[in-house]
C-alpha atoms as a PDB file:
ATOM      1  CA  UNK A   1     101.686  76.735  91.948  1.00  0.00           C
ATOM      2  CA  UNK A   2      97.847  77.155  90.988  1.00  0.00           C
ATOM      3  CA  UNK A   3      96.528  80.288  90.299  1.00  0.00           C
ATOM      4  CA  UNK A   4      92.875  81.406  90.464  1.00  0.00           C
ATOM      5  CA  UNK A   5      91.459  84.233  87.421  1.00  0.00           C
ATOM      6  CA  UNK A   6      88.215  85.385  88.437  1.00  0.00           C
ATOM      7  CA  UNK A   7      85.810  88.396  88.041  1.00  0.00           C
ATOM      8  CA  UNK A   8      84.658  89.504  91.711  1.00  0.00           C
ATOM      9  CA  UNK A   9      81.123  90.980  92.420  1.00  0.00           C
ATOM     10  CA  UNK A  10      80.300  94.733  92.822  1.00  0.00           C
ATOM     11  CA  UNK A  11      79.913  93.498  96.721  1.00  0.00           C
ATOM     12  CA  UNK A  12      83.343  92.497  97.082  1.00  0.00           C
ATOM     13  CA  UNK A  13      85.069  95.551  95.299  1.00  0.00           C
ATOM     14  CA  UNK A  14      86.737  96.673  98.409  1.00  0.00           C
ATOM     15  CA  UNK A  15      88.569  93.465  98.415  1.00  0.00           C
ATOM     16  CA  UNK A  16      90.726  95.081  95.529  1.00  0.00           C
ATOM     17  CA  UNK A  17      91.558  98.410  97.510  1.00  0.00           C
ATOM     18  CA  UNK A  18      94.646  97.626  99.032  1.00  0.00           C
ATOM     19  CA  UNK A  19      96.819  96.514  95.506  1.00  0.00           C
ATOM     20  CA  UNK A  20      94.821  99.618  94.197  1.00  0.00           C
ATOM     21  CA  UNK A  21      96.188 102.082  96.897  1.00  0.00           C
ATOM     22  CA  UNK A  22      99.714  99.907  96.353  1.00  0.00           C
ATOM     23  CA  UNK A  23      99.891 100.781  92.854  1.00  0.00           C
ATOM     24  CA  UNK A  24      99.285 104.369  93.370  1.00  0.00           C
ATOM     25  CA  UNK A  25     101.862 104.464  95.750  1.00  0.00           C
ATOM     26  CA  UNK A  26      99.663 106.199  98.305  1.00  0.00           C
ATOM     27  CA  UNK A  27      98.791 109.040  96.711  1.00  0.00           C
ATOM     28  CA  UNK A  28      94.718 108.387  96.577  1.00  0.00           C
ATOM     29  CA  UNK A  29      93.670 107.385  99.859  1.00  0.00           C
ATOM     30  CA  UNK A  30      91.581 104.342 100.618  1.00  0.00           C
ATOM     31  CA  UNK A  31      88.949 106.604 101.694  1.00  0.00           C
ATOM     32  CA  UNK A  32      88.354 108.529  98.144  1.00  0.00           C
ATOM     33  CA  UNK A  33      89.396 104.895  96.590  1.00  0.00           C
ATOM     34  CA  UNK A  34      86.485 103.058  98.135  1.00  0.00           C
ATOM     35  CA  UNK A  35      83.914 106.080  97.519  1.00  0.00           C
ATOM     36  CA  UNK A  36      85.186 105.522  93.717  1.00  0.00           C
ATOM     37  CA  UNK A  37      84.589 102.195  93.829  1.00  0.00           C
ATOM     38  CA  UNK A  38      81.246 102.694  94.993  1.00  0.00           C
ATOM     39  CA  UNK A  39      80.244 104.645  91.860  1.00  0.00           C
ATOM     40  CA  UNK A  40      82.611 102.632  89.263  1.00  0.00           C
ATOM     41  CA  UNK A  41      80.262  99.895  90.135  1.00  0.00           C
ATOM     42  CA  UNK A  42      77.454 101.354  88.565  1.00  0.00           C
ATOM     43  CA  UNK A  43      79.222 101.774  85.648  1.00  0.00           C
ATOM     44  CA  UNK A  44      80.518  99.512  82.900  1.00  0.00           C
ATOM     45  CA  UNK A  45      83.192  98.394  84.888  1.00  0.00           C
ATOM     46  CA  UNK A  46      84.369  94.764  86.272  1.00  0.00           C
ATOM     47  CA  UNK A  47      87.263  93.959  88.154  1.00  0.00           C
ATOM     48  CA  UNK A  48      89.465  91.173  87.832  1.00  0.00           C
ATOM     49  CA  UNK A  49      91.259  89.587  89.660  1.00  0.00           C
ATOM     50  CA  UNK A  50      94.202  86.975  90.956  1.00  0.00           C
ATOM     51  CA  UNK A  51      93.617  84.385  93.494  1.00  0.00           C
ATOM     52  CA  UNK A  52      96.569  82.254  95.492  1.00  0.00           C
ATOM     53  CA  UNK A  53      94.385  80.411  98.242  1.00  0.00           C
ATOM     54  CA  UNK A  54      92.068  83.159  99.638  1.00  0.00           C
ATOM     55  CA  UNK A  55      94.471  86.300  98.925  1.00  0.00           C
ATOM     56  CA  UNK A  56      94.539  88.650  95.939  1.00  0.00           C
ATOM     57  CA  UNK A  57      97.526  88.943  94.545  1.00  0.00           C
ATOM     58  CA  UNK A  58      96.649  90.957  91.213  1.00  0.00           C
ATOM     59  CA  UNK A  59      93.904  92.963  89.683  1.00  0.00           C
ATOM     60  CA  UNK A  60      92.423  94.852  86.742  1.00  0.00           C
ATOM     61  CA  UNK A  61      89.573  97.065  86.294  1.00  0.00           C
ATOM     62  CA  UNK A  62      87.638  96.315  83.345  1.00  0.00           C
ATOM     63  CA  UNK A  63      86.031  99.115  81.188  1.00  0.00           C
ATOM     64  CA  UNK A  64      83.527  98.001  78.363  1.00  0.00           C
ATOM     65  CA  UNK A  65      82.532 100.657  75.420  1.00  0.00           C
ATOM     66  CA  UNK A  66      82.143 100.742  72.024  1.00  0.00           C
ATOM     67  CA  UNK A  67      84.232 103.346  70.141  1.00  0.00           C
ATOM     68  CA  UNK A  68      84.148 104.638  66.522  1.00  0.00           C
ATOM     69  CA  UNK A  69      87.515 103.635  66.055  1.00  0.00           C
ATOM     70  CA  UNK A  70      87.907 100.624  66.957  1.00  0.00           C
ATOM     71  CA  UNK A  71      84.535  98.646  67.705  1.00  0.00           C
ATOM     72  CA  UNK A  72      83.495  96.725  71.417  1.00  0.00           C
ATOM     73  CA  UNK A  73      86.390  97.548  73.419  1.00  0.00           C
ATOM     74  CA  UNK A  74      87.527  97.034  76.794  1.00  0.00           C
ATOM     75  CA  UNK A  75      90.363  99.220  78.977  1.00  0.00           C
ATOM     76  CA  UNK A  76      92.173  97.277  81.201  1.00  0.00           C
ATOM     77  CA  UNK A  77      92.895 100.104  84.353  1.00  0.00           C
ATOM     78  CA  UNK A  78      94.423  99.652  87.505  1.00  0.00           C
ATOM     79  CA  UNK A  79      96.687  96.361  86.647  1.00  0.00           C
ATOM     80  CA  UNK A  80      98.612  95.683  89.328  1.00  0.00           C
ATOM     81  CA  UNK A  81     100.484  91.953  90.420  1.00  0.00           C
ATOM     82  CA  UNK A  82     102.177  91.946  93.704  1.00  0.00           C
ATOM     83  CA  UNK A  83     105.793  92.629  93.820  1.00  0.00           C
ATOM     84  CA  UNK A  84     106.621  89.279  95.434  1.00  0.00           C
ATOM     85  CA  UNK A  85     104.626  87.710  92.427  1.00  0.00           C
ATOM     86  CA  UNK A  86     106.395  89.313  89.351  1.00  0.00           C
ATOM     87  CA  UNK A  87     108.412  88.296  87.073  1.00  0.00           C
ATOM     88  CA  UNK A  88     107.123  84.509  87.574  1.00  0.00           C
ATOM     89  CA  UNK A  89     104.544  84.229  84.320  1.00  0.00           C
ATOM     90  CA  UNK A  90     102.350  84.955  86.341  1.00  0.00           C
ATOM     91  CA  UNK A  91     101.244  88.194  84.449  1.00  0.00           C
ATOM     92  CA  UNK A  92     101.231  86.342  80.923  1.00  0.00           C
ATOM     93  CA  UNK A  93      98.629  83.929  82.344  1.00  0.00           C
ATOM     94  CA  UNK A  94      96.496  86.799  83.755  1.00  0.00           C
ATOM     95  CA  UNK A  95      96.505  88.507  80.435  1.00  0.00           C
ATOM     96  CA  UNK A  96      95.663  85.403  78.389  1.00  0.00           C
ATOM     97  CA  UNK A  97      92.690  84.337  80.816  1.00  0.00           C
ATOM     98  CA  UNK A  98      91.711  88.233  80.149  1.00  0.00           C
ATOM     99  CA  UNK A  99      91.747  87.849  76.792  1.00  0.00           C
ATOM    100  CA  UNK A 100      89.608  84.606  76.827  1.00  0.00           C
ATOM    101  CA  UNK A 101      87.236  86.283  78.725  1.00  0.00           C
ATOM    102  CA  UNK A 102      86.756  89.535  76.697  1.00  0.00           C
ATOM    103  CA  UNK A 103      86.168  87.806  73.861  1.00  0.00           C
ATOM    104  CA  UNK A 104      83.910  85.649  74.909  1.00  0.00           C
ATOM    105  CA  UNK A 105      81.692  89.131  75.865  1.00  0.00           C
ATOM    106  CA  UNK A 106      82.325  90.200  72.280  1.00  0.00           C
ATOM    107  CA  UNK A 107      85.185  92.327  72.443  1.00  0.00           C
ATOM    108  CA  UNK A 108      87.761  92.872  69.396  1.00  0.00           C
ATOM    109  CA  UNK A 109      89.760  95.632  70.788  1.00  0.00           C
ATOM    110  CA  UNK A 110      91.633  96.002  73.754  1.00  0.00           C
ATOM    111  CA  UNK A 111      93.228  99.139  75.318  1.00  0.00           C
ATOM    112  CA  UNK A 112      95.479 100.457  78.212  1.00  0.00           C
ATOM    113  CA  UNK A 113      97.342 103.330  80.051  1.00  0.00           C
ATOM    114  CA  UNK A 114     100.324 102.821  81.866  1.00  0.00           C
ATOM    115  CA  UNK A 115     102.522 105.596  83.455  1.00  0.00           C
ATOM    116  CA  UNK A 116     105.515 107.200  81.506  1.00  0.00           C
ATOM    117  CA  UNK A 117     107.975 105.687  83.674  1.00  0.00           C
ATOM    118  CA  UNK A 118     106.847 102.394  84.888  1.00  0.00           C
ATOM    119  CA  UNK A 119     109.259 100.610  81.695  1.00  0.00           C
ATOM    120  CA  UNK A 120     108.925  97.273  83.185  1.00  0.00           C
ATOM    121  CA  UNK A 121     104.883  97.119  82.186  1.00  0.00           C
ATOM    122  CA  UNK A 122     105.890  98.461  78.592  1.00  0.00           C
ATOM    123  CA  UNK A 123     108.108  96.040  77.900  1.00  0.00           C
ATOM    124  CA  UNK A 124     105.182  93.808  79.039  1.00  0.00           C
ATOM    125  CA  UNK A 125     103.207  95.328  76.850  1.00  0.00           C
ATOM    126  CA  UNK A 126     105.032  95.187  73.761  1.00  0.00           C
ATOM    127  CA  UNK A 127     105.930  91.347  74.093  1.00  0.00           C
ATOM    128  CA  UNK A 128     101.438  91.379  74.728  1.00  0.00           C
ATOM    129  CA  UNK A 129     101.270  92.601  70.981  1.00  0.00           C
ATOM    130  CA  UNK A 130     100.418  96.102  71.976  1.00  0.00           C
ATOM    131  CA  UNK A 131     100.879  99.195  70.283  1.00  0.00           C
ATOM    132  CA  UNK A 132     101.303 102.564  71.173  1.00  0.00           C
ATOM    133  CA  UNK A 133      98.561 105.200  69.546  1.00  0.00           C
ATOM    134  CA  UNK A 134      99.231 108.144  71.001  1.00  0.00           C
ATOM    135  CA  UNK A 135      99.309 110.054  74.061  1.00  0.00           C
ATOM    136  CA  UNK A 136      97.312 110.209  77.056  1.00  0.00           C
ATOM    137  CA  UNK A 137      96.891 113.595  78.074  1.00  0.00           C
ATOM    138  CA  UNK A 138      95.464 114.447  81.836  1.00  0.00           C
ATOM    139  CA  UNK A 139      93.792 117.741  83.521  1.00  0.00           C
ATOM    140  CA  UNK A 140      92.668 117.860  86.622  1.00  0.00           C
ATOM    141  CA  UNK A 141      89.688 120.545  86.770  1.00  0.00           C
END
């Protein structure tokens, strides 16, 4: 099967909502997600996403910066592939047609979260060549 890797437009955003509120299992509602999409867009964010036919099956959010540390970087957020769509490669592909792209905008770094006890993406993640840093650390004010 054929896969489509595309960046959507700022007007289509909302498109990405649903795998968003999915990955968060609920616990942002679409409401607050959509009025944060509304402002990531003017931002440096792009999203990301995964095409079979018309539907999205997979996104990531896009973050470009430049930090002292480590040069143009991007932070993938938000990746998410359906559950019905795991485990099939489809992931690797994503990743690699992220890559591509990144570097093409002048990127040399690239940079993630992923929560403390989802072990299936950091297994992903190692076999991706990445390396854990540190620690995130998170206060809500």
């Amino acid at each position: 099967m054929s896969y489509q890797f595309k960046i959507i437009s700022n007007e289509n955003l909302g498109s990405v909502i649903p795998l968003v509120f999915e990955l968060n299992e609920g616990r942002v509602s679409k409401a607050v997600l959509k009025s944060r999409f509304d402002e990531m867009k003017l931002q440096n964010y792009e999203c990301a996403v995964i095409f079979d036919a018309d539907d999205i099956i997979g996104v990531s959010g896009l973050w470009f910066c430049t930090r002292h540390y480590s040069g143009k970087s991007v932070e993938l957020d938000h990746v998410y592939i359906k559950s019905e769509y795991r485990n099939k490669g489809i992931g690797k592909q994503f990743m690699d047609w992220i890559y591509a792209y990144v570097k093409e905008k002048g990127c040399n770094s690239m940079e993630l979260n992923t929560y403390v006890q989802n072990y299936p993406s950091h297994k992903f993640y190692y076999n991706e060549g990445y390396e854990i840093w540190g620690y995130h650390f998170f206060k809500n004010i």
